[in-house]
Protein backbone atom coordinates (compact mmCIF):
# COMPACT_ATOMS: atom_id res chain seq x y z
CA UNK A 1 -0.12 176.38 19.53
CA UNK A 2 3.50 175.51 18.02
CA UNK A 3 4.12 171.95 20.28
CA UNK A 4 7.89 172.69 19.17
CA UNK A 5 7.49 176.36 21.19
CA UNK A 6 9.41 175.84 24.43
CA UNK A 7 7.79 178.90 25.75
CA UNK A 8 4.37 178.41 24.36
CA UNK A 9 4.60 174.41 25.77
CA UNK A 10 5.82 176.36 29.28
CA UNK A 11 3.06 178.62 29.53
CA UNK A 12 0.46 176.55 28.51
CA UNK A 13 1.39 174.44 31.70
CA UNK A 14 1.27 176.40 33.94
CA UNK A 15 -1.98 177.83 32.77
CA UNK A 16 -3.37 173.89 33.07
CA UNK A 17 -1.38 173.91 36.71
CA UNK A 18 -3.48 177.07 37.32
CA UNK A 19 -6.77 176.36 36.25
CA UNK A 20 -6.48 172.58 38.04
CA UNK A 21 -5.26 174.46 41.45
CA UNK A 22 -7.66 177.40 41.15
CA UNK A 23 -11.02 175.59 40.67
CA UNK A 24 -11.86 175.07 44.37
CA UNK A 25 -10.28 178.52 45.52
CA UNK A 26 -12.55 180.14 42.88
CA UNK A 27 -15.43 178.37 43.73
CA UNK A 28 -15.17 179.19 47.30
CA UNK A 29 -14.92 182.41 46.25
CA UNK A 30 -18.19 182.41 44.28
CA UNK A 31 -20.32 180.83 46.43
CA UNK A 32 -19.09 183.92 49.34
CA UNK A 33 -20.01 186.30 46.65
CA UNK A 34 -22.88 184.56 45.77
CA UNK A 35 -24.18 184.46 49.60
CA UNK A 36 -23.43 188.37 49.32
CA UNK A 37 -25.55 189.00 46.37
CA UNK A 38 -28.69 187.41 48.62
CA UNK A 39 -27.74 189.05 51.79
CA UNK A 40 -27.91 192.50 49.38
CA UNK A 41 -31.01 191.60 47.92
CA UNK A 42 -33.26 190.40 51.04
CA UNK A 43 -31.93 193.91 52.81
CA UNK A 44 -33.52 195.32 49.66
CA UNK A 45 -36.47 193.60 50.09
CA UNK A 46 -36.80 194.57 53.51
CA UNK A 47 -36.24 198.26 52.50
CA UNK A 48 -39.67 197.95 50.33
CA UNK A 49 -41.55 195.65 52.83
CA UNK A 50 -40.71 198.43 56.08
CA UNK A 51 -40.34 201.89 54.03
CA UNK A 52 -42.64 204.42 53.31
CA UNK A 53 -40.90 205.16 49.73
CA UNK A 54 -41.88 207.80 47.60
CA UNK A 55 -41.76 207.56 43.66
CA UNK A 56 -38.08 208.59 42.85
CA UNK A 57 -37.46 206.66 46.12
CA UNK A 58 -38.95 202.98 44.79
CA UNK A 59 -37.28 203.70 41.07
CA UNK A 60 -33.73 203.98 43.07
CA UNK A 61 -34.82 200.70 44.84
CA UNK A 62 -35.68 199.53 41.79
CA UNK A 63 -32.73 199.82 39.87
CA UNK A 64 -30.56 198.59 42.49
CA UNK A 65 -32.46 196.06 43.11
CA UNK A 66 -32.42 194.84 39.01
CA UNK A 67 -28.23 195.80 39.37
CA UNK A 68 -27.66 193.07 42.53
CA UNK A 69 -30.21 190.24 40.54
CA UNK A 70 -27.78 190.56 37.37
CA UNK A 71 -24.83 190.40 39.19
CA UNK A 72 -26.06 187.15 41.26
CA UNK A 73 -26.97 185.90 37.89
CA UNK A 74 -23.72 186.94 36.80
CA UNK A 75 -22.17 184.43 39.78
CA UNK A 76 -24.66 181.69 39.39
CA UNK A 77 -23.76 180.93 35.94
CA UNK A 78 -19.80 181.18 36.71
CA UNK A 79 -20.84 178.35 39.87
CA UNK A 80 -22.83 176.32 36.74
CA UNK A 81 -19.29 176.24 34.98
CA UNK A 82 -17.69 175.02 37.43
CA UNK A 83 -19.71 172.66 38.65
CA UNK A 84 -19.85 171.39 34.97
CA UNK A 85 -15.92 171.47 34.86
CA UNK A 86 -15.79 169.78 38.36
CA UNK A 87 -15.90 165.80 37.18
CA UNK A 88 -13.15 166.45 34.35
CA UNK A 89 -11.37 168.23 36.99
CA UNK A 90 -11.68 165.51 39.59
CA UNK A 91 -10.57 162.97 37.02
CA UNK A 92 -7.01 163.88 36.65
CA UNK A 93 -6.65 165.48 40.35
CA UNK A 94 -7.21 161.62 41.24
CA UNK A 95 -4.31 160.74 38.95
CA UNK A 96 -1.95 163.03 39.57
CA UNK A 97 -1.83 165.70 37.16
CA UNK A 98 -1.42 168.27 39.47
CA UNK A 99 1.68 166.69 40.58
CA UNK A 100 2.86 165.61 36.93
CA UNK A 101 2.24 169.27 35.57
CA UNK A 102 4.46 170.76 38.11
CA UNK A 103 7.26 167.79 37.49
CA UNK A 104 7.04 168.78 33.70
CA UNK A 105 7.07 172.57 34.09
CA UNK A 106 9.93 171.80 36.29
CA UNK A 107 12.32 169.49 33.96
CA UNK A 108 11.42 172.11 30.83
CA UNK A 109 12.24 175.18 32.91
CA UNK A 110 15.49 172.92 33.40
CA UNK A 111 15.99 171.98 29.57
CA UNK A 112 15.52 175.73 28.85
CA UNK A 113 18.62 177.06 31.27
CA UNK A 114 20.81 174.05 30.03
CA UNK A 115 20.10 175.04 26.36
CA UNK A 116 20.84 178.52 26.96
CA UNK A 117 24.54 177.72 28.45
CA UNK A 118 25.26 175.20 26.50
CA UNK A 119 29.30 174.76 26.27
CA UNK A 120 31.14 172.25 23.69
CA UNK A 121 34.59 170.76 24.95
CA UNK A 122 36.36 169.75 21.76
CA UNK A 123 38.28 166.43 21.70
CA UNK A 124 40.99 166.91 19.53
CA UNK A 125 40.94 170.66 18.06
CA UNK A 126 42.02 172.78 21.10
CA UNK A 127 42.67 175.73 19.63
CA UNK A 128 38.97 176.16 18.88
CA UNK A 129 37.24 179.48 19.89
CA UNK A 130 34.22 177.41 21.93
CA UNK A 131 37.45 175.26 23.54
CA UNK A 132 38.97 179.11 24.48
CA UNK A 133 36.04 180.81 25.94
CA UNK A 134 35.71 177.02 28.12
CA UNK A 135 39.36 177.97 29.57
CA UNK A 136 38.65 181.61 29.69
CA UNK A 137 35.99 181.07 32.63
């Protein structure tokens, strides 16, 4: 990344802004689908525990069985991330990143709009064309 980017330095803000907000909503989020994924497969396990299941019967348990045990792995290692990321995370929360981030993405977004209308008054030249299109509007 080009630090001299004003675009790159924007969006790479907001992407830290994002990923410092989002870490609690996705981990709420994980640990719902996560409770899910065990819900799914104790009903599954009840199926084979209560049913009388013939062979093509216990292969289709099988498989869907395997399919909801890879997706709640799936889960469990996104939950390991996060819990990993948590401490770092927690770190700058506690001194104010969040809030710095958004004052910085703010003030750029700022320096962006004034450098796109940027005007010139000249002091002594007048009949200038930048001095014109400045009397114009």
């Amino acid at each position: 990344m080009v630090i001299e980017d004003m675009q790159q330095s924007l969006e790479l803000l907001k992407n830290i802004k994002d990923f410092f907000f989002n870490l609690e909503e996705t981990e709420r989020r994980l640990i719902t689908e996560l409770s899910n994924k065990e819900a799914e497969f104790c009903d599954i396990r009840h199926e084979i525990e209560f049913s009388e299941l013939n062979a093509i019967e216990i292969m289709k348990i099988y498989k869907m069985e395997k399919k909801v045990l890879q997706e709640r792995r799936i889960i469990k290692d996104k939950i390991d991330l996060i819990s990993t990321i948590r401490p770092y995370v927690s770190k700058f929360i506690t001194k104010g990143i969040c809030a710095e981030t958004d004052i910085t993405i703010k003030n750029i977004e700022t320096l962006k709009s004034n450098q796109e209308n940027r005007q010139y008054t000249p002091r002594v030249l007048q009949n200038l064309k930048c001095a014109k299109k400045k009397k114009e509007e």
